[in-house]
C-alpha atoms as a PDB file:
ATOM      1  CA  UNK A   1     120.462  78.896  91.864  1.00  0.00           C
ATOM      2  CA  UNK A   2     122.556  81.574  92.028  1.00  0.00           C
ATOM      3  CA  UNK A   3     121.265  85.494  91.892  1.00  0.00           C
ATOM      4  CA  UNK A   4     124.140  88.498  91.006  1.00  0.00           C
ATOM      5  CA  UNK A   5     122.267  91.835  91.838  1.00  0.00           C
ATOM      6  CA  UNK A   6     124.172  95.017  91.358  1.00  0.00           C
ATOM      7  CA  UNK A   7     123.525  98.801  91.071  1.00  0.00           C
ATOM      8  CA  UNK A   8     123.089  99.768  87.153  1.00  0.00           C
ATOM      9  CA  UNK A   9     125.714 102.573  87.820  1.00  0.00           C
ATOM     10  CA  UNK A  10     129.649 102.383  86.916  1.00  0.00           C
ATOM     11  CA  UNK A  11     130.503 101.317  90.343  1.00  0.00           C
ATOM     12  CA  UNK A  12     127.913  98.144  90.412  1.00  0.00           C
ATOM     13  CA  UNK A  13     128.462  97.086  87.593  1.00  0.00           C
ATOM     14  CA  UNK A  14     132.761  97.186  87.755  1.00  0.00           C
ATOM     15  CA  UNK A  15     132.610  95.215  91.331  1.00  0.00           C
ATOM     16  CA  UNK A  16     130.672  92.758  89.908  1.00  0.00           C
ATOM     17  CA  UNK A  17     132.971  92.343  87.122  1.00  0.00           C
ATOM     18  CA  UNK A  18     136.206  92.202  89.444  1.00  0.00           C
ATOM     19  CA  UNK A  19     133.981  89.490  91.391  1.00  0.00           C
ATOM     20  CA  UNK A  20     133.441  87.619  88.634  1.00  0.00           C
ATOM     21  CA  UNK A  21     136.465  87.417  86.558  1.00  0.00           C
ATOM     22  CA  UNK A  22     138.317  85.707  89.873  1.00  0.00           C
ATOM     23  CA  UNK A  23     135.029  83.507  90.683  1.00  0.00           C
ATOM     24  CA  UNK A  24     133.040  82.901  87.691  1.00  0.00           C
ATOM     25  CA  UNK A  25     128.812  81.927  87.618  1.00  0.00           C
ATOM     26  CA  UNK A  26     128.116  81.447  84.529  1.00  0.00           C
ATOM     27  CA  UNK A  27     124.641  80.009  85.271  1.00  0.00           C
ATOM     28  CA  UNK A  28     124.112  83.390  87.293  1.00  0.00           C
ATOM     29  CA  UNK A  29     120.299  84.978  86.762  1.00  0.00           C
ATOM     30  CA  UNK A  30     121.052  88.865  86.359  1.00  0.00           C
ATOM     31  CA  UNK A  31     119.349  91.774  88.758  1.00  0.00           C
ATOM     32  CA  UNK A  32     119.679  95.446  88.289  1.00  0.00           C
ATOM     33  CA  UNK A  33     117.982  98.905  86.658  1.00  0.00           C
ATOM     34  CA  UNK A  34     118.733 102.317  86.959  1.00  0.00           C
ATOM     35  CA  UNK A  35     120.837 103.962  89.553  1.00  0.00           C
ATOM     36  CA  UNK A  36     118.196 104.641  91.801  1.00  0.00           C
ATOM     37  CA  UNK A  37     116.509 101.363  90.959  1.00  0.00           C
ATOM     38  CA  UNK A  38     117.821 100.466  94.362  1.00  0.00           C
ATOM     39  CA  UNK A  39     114.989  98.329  96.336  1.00  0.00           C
ATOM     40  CA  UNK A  40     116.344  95.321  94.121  1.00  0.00           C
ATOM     41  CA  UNK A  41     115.934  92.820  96.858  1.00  0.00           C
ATOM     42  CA  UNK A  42     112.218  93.273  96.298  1.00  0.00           C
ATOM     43  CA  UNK A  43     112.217  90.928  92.960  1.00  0.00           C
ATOM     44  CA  UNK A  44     113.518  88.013  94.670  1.00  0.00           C
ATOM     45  CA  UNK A  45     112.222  88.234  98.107  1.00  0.00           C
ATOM     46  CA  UNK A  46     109.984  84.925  97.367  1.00  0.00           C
ATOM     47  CA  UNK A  47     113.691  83.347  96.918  1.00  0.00           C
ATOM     48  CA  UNK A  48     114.474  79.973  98.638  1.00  0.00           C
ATOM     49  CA  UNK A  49     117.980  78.004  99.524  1.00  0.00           C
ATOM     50  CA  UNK A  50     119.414  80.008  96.547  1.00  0.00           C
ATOM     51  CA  UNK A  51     123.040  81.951  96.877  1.00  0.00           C
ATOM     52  CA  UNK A  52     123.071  85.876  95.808  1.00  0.00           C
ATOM     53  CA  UNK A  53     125.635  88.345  95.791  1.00  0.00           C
ATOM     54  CA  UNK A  54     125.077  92.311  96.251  1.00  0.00           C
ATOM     55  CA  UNK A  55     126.962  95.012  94.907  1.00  0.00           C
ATOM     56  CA  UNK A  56     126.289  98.790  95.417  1.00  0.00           C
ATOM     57  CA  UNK A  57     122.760  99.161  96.615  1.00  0.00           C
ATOM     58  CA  UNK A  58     121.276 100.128 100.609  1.00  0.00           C
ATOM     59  CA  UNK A  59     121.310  97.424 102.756  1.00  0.00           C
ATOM     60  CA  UNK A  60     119.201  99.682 104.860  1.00  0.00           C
ATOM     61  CA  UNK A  61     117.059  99.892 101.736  1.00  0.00           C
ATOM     62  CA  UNK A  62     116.721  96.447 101.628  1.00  0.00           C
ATOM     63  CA  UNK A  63     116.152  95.627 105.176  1.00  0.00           C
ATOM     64  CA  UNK A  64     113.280  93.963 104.909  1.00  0.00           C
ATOM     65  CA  UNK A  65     113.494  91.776 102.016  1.00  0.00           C
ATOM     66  CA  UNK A  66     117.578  90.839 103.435  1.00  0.00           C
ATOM     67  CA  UNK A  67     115.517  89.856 106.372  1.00  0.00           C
ATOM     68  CA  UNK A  68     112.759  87.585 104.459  1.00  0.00           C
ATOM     69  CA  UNK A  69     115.867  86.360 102.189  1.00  0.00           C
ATOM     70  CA  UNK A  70     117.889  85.268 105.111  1.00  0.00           C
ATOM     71  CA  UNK A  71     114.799  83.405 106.714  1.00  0.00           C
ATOM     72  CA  UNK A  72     114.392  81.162 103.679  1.00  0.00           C
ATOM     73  CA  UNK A  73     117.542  79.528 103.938  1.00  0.00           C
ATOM     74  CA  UNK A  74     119.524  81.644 101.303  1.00  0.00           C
ATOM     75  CA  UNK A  75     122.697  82.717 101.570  1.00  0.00           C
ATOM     76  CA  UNK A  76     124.112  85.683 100.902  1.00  0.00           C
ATOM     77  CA  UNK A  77     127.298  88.168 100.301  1.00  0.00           C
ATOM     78  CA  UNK A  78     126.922  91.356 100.768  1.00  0.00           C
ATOM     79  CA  UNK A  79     129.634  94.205  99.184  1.00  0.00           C
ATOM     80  CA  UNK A  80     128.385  97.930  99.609  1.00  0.00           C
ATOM     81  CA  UNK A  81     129.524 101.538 100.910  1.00  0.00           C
ATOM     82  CA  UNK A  82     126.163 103.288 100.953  1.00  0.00           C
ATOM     83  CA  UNK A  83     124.543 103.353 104.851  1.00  0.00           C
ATOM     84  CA  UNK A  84     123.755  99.977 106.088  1.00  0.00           C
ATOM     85  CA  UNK A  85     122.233 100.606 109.811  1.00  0.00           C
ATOM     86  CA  UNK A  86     122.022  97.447 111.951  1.00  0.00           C
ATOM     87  CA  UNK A  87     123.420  94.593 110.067  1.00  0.00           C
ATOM     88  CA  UNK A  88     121.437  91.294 110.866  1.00  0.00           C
ATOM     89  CA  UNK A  89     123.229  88.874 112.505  1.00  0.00           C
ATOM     90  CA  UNK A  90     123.246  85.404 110.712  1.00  0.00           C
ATOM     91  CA  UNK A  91     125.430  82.967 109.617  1.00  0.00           C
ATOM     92  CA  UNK A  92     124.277  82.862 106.152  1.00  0.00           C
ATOM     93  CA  UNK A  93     125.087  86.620 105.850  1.00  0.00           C
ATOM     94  CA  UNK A  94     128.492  87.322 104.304  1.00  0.00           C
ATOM     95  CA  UNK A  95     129.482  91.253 104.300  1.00  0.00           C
ATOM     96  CA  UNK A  96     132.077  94.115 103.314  1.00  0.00           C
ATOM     97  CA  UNK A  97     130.395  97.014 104.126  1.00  0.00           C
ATOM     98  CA  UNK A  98     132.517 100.524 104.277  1.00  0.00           C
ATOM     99  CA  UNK A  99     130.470 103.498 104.097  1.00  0.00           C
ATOM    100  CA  UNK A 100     133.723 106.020 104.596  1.00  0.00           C
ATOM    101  CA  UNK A 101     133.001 108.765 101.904  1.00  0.00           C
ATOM    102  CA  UNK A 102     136.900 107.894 100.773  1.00  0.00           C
ATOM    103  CA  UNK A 103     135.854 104.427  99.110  1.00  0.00           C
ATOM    104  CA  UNK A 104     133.398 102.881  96.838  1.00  0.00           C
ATOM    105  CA  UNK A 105     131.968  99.758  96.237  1.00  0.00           C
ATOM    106  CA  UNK A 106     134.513  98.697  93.602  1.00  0.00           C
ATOM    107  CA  UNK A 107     137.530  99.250  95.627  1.00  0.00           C
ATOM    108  CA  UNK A 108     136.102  97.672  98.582  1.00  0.00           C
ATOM    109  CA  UNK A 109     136.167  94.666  96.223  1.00  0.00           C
ATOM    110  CA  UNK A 110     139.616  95.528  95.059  1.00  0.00           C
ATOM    111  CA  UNK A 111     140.805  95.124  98.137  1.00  0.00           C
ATOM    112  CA  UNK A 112     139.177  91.961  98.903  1.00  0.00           C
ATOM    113  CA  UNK A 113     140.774  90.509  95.625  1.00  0.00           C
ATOM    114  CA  UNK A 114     143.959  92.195  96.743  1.00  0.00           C
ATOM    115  CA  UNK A 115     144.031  94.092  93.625  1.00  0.00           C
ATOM    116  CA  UNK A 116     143.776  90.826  90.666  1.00  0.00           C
ATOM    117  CA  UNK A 117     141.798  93.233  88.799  1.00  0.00           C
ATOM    118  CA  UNK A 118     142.333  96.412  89.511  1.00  0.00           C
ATOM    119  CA  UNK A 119     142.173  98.292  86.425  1.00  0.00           C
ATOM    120  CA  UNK A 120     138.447  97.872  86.274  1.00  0.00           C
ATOM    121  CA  UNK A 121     138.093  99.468  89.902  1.00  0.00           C
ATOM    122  CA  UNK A 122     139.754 102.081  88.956  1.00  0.00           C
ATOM    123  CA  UNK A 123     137.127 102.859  86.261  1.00  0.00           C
ATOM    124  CA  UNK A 124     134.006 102.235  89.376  1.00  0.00           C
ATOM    125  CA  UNK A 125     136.065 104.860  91.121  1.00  0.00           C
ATOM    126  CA  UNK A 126     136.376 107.221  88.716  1.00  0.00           C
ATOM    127  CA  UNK A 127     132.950 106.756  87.967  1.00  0.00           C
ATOM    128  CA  UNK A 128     131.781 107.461  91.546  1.00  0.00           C
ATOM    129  CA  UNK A 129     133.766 110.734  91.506  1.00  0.00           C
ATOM    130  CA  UNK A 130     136.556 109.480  93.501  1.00  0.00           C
ATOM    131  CA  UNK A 131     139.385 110.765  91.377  1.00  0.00           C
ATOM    132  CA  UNK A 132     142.083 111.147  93.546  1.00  0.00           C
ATOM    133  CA  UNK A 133     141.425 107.353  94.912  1.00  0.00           C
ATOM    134  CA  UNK A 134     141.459 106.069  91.570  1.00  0.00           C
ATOM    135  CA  UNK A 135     144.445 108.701  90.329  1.00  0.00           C
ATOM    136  CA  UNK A 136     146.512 106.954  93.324  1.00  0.00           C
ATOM    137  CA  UNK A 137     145.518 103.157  92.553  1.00  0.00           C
ATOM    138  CA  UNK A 138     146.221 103.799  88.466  1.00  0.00           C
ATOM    139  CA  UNK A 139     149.721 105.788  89.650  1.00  0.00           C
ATOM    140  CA  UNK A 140     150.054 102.533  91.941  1.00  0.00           C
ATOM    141  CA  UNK A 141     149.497 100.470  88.957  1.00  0.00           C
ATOM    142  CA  UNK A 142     151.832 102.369  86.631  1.00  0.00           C
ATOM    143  CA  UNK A 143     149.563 103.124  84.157  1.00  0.00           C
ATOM    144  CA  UNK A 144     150.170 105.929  81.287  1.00  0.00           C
ATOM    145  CA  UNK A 145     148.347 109.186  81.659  1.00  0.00           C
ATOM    146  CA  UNK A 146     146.364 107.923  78.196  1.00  0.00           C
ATOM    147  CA  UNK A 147     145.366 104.417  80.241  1.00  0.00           C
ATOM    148  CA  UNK A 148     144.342 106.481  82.901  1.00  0.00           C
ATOM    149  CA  UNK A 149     142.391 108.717  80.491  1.00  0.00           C
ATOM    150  CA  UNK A 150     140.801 105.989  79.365  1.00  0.00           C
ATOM    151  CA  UNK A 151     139.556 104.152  82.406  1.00  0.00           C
ATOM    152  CA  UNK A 152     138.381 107.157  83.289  1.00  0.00           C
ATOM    153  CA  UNK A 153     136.182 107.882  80.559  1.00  0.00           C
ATOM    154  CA  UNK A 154     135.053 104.533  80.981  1.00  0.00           C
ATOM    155  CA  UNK A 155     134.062 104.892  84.297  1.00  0.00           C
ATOM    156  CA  UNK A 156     132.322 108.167  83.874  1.00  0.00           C
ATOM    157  CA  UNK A 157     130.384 107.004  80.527  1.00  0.00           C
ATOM    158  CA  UNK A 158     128.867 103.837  82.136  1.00  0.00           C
ATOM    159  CA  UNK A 159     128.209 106.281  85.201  1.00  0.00           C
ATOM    160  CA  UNK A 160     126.026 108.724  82.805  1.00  0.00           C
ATOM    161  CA  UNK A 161     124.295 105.466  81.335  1.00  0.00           C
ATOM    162  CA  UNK A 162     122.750 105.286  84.698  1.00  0.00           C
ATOM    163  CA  UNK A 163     120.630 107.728  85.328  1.00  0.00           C
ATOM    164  CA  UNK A 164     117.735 107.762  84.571  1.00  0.00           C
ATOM    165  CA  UNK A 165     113.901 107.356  86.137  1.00  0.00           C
ATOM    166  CA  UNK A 166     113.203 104.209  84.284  1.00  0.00           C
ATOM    167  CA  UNK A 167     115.129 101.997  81.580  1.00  0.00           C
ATOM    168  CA  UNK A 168     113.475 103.963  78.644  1.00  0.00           C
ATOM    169  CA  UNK A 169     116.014 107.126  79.512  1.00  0.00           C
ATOM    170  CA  UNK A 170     119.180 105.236  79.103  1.00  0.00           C
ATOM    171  CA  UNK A 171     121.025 104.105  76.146  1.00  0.00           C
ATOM    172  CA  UNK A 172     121.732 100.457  77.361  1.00  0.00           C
ATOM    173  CA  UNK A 173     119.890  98.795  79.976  1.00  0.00           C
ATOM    174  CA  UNK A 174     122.654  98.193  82.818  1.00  0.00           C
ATOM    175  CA  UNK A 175     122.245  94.427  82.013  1.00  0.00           C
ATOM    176  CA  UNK A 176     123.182  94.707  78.292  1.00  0.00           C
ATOM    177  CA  UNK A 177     126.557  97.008  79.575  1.00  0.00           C
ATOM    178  CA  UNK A 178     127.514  94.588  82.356  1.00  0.00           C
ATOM    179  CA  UNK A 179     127.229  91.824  79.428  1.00  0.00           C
ATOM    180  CA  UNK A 180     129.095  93.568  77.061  1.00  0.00           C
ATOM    181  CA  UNK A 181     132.335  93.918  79.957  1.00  0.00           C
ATOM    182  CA  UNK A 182     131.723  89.986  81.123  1.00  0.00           C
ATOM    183  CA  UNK A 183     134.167  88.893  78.402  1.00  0.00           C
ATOM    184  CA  UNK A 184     137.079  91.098  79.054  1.00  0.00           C
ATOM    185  CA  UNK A 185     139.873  90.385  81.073  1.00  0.00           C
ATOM    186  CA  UNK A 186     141.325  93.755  80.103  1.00  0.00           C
ATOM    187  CA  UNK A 187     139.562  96.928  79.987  1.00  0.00           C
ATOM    188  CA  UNK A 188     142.020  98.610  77.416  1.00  0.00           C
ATOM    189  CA  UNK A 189     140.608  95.648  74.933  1.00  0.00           C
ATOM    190  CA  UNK A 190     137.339  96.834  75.456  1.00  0.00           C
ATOM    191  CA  UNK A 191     137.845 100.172  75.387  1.00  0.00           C
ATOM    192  CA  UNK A 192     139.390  99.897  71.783  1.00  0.00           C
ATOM    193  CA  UNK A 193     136.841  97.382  70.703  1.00  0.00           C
ATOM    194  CA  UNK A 194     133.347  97.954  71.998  1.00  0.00           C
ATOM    195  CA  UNK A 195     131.212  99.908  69.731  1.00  0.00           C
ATOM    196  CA  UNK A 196     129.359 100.949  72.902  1.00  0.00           C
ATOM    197  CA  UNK A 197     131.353 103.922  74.162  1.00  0.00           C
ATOM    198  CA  UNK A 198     130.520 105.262  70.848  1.00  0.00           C
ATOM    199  CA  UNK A 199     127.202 105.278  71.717  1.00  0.00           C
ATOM    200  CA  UNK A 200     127.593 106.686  74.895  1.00  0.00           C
ATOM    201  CA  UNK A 201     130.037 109.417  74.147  1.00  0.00           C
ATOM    202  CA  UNK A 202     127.783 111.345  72.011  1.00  0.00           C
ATOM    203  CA  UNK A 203     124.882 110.751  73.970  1.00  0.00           C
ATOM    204  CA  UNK A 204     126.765 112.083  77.207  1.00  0.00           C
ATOM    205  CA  UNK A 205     128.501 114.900  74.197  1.00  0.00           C
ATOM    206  CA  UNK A 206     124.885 116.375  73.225  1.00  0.00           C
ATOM    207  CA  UNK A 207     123.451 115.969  77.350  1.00  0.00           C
ATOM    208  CA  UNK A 208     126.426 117.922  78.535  1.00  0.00           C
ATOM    209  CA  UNK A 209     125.671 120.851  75.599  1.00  0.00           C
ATOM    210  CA  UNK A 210     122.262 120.933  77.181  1.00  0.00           C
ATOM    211  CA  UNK A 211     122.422 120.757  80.956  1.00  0.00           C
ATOM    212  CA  UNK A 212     125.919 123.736  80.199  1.00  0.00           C
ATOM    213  CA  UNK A 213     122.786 125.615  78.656  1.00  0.00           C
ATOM    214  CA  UNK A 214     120.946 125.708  81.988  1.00  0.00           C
ATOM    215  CA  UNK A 215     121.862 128.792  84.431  1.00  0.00           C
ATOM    216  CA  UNK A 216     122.349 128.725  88.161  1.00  0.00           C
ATOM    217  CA  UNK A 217     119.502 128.724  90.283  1.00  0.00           C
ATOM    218  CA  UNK A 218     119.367 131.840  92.249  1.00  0.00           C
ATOM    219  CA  UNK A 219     120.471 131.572  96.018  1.00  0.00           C
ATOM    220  CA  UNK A 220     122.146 133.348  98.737  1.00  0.00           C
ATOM    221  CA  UNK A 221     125.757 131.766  99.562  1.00  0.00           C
ATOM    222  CA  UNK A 222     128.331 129.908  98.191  1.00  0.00           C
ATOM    223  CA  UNK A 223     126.549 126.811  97.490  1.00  0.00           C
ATOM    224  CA  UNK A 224     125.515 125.754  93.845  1.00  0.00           C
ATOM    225  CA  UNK A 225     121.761 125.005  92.835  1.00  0.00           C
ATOM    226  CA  UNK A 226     120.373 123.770  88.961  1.00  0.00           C
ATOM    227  CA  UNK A 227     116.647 123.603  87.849  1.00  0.00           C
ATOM    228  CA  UNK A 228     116.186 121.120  84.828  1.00  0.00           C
ATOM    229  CA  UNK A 229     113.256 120.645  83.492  1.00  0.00           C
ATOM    230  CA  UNK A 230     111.321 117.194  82.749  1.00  0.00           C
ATOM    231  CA  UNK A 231     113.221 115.287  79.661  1.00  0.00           C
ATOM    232  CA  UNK A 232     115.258 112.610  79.359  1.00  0.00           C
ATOM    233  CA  UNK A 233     118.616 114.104  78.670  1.00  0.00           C
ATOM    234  CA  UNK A 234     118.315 115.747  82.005  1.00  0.00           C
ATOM    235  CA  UNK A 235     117.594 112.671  84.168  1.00  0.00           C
ATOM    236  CA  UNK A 236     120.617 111.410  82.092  1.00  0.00           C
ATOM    237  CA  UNK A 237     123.385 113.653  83.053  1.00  0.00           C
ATOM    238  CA  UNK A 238     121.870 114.380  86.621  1.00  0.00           C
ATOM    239  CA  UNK A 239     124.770 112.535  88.169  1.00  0.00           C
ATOM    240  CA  UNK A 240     127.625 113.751  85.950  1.00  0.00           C
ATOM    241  CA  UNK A 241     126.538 117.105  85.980  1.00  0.00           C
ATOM    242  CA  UNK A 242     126.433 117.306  89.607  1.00  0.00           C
ATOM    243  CA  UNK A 243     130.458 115.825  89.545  1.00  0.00           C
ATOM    244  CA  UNK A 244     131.219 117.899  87.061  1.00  0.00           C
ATOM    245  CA  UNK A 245     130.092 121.038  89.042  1.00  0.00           C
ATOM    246  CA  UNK A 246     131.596 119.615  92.433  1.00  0.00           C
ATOM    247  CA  UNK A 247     134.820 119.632  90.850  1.00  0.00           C
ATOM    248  CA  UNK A 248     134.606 123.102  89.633  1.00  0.00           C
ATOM    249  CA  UNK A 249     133.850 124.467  93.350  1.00  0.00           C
ATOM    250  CA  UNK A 250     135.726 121.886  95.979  1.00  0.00           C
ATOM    251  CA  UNK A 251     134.150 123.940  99.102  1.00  0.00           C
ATOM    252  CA  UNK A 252     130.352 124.351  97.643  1.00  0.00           C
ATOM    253  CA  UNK A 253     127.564 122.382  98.054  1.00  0.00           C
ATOM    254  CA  UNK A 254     125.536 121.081  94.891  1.00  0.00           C
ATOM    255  CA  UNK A 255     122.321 120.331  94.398  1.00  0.00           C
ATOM    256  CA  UNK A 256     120.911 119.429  90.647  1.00  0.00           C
ATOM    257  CA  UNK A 257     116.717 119.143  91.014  1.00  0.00           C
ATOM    258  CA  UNK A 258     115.219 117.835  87.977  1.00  0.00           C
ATOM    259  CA  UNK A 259     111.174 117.808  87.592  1.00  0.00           C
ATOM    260  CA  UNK A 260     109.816 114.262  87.560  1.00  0.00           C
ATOM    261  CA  UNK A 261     106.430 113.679  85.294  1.00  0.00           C
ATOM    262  CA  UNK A 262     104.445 113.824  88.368  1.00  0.00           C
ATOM    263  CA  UNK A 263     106.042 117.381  89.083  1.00  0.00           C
ATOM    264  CA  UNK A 264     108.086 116.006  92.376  1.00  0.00           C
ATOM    265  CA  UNK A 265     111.313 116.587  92.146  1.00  0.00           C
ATOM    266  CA  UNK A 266     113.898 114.729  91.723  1.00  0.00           C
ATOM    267  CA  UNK A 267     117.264 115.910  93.482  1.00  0.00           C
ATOM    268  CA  UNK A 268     120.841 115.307  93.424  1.00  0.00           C
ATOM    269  CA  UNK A 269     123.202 116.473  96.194  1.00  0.00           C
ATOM    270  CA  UNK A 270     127.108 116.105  96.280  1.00  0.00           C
ATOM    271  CA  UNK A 271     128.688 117.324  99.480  1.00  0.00           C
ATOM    272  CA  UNK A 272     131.811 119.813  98.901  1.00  0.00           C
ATOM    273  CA  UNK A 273     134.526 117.891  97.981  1.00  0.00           C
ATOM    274  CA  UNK A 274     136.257 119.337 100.804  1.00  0.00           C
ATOM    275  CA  UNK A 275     134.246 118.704 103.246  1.00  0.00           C
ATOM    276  CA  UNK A 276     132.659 115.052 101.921  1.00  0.00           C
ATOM    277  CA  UNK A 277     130.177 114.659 105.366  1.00  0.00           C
ATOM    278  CA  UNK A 278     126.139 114.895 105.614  1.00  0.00           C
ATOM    279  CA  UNK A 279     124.391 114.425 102.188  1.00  0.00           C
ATOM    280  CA  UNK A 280     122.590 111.062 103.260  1.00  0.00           C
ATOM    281  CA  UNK A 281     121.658 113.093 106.424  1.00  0.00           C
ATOM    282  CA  UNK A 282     120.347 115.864 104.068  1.00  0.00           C
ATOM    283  CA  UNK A 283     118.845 113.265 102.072  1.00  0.00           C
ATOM    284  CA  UNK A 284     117.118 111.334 104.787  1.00  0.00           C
ATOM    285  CA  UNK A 285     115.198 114.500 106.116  1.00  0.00           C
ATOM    286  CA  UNK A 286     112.767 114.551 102.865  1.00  0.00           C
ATOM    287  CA  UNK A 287     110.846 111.752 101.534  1.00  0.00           C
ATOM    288  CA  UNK A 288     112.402 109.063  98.983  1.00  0.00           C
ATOM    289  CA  UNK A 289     115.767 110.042 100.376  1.00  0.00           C
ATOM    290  CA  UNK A 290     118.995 108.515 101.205  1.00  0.00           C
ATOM    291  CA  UNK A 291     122.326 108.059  99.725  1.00  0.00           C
ATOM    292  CA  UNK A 292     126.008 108.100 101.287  1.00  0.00           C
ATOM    293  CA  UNK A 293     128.088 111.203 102.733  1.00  0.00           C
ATOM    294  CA  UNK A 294     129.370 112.528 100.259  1.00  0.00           C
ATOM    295  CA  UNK A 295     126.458 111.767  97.490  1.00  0.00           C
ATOM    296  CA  UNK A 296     123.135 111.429  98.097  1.00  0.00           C
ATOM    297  CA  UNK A 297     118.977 112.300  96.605  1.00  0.00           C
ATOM    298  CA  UNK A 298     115.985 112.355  96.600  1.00  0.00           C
ATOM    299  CA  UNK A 299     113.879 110.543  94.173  1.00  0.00           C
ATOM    300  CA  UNK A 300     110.485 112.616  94.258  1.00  0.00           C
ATOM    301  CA  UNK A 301     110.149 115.346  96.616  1.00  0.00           C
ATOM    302  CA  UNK A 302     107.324 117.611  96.678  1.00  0.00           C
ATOM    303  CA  UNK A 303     107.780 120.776  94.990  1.00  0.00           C
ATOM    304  CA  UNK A 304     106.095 122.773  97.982  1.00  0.00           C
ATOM    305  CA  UNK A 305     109.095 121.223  99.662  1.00  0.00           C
ATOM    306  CA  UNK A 306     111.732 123.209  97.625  1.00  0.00           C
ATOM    307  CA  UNK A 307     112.427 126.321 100.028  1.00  0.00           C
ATOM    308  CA  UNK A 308     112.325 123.567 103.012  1.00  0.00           C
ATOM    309  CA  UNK A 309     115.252 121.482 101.492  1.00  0.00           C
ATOM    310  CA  UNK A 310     117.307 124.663 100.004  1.00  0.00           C
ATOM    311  CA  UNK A 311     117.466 126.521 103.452  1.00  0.00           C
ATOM    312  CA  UNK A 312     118.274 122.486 104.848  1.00  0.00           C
ATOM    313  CA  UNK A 313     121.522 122.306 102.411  1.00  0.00           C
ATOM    314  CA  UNK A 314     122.534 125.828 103.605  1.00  0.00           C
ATOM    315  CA  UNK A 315     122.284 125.041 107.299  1.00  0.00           C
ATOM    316  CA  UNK A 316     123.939 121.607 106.587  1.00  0.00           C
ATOM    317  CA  UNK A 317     126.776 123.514 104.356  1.00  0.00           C
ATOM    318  CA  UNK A 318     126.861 127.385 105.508  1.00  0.00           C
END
């Protein structure tokens, strides 16, 4: 039996797809949830001499259950850019692992494929706020400035559709989008066809209105802070929001903090754009966090914790 698990964000779900379309399992059972869904190894950990492939979550996350997967006979591949740590060492263990802030899991897997499908990592890319990687690879490709428009939107749309603190915030359950992409060889067919992005452009339309609503959080430097409060639309634009913003101010810090029902906080950090280094290592100092260089969080950190963390970014980014 074969297992594809996957991170329910733009970039998970794209490098599965290039995956697939050159090697197809159609028999494959289907892991993923929301973006920071990302201890998926858990489900499966009672798994035995079956075959999975991984796209886009921790390996360090998942130590353990890699481990206990790895001990029961199963094999596995392994395609990620977030921080790994030690990397067992066993035969059944198949990696790509690049955590360089400069790449993503979708063109990790472009590469692999030498570029059969490389429309659709240009959408993971643009979706993991990599524009000028996935500006160069769509320039590379010759595409129009209107193809390139539209991968992009693409990518950024099934980016908003994954945030979220459980299924119930998002418009399609990760599955249901990677599903709805399995059938297309060409992205500019879906894009014209799928009733989907309909969906998900005025969802991410009225979210945006909202979270532009919200002011600044006040702070001392050059670095960017947002309070949301506790709703749906923003856990939903947490991640776009915070892109969005990085964009606007290339040598700031960002952090987006959203209160979770339990009144933690959830936060959202993207490293200046300039300077992509140190978010995970932000991250990692408070509870529930981790994440890569250049984009990282924190999935409930105590509110007492909030002066802690705000004088951390500005001694991280001064």
């Amino acid at each position: 039996m074969h297992f594809d698990i996957f991170n329910g964000d733009a970039d998970g779900i794209f490098a599965l797809h290039q995956i697939r379309l050159e090697n197809p399992q159609p028999s494959a059972s289907l892991i993923t949830g929301v973006k920071r869904d990302i201890a998926l190894l858990s489900r499966v950990a009672d798994k035995k001499n079956c075959s999975f492939s991984i796209f886009d979550i921790s390996l360090d996350s998942n130590r353990y259950f890699l481990d206990t997967l790895l001990a029961n006979n199963n094999s596995v591949e392994y395609f990620d850019h977030h921080f790994a740590g030690n990397i067992p060492d066993s035969p059944l263990l198949q990696y790509k692992i690049d955590v360089s802030p400069e790449t993503c899991t979708s063109l990790i897997v472009n590469n692999l494929i030498k570029g059969k499908n490389s429309q659709w990592a240009i959408c993971g890319a643009f979706g993991d706020n990599l524009h000028q990687q996935a500006q160069q690879l769509a320039d590379d490709s010759s595409l129009t400035e209107l193809q390139t428009q539209q991968l992009q939107e693409m990518g950024e749309l099934f980016n908003y559709n994954g945030y979220g603190s459980t299924i119930a915030d998002l418009h399609f359950h990760p599955e249901e989008l990677y599903k709805a992409v399995h059938d297309f060889q060409d992205p500019f067919d879906f894009f014209t066809s799928s009733p989907i992005l309909s969906t998900l452009r005025k969802g991410f339309k009225d979210d945006l209105a909202m979270a532009l609503d919200q002011k600044e959080y006040p702070v001392n430097g050059k670095n960017r802070i947002y309070l949301f409060p506790n709703a749906p639309w923003a856990r939903r634009i947490q991640g776009v929001f915070s892109n969005l913003k990085a964009r606007e101010e290339t040598m700031a810090a960002h952090a987006l903090i959203v209160e979770n029902e339990d009144l933690t906080l959830r936060v959202s950090v993207r490293a200046p754009l300039a300077d992509r280094r140190d978010a995970d290592t932000l991250c990692k100092l408070f509870p529930t966090g981790g994440g890569r260089a250049a984009a990282a969080g924190i999935n409930s950190m105590p509110a007492s914790m909030l002066d802690d963390f705000l004088d951390q970014l500005n001694t991280v980014y001064p």
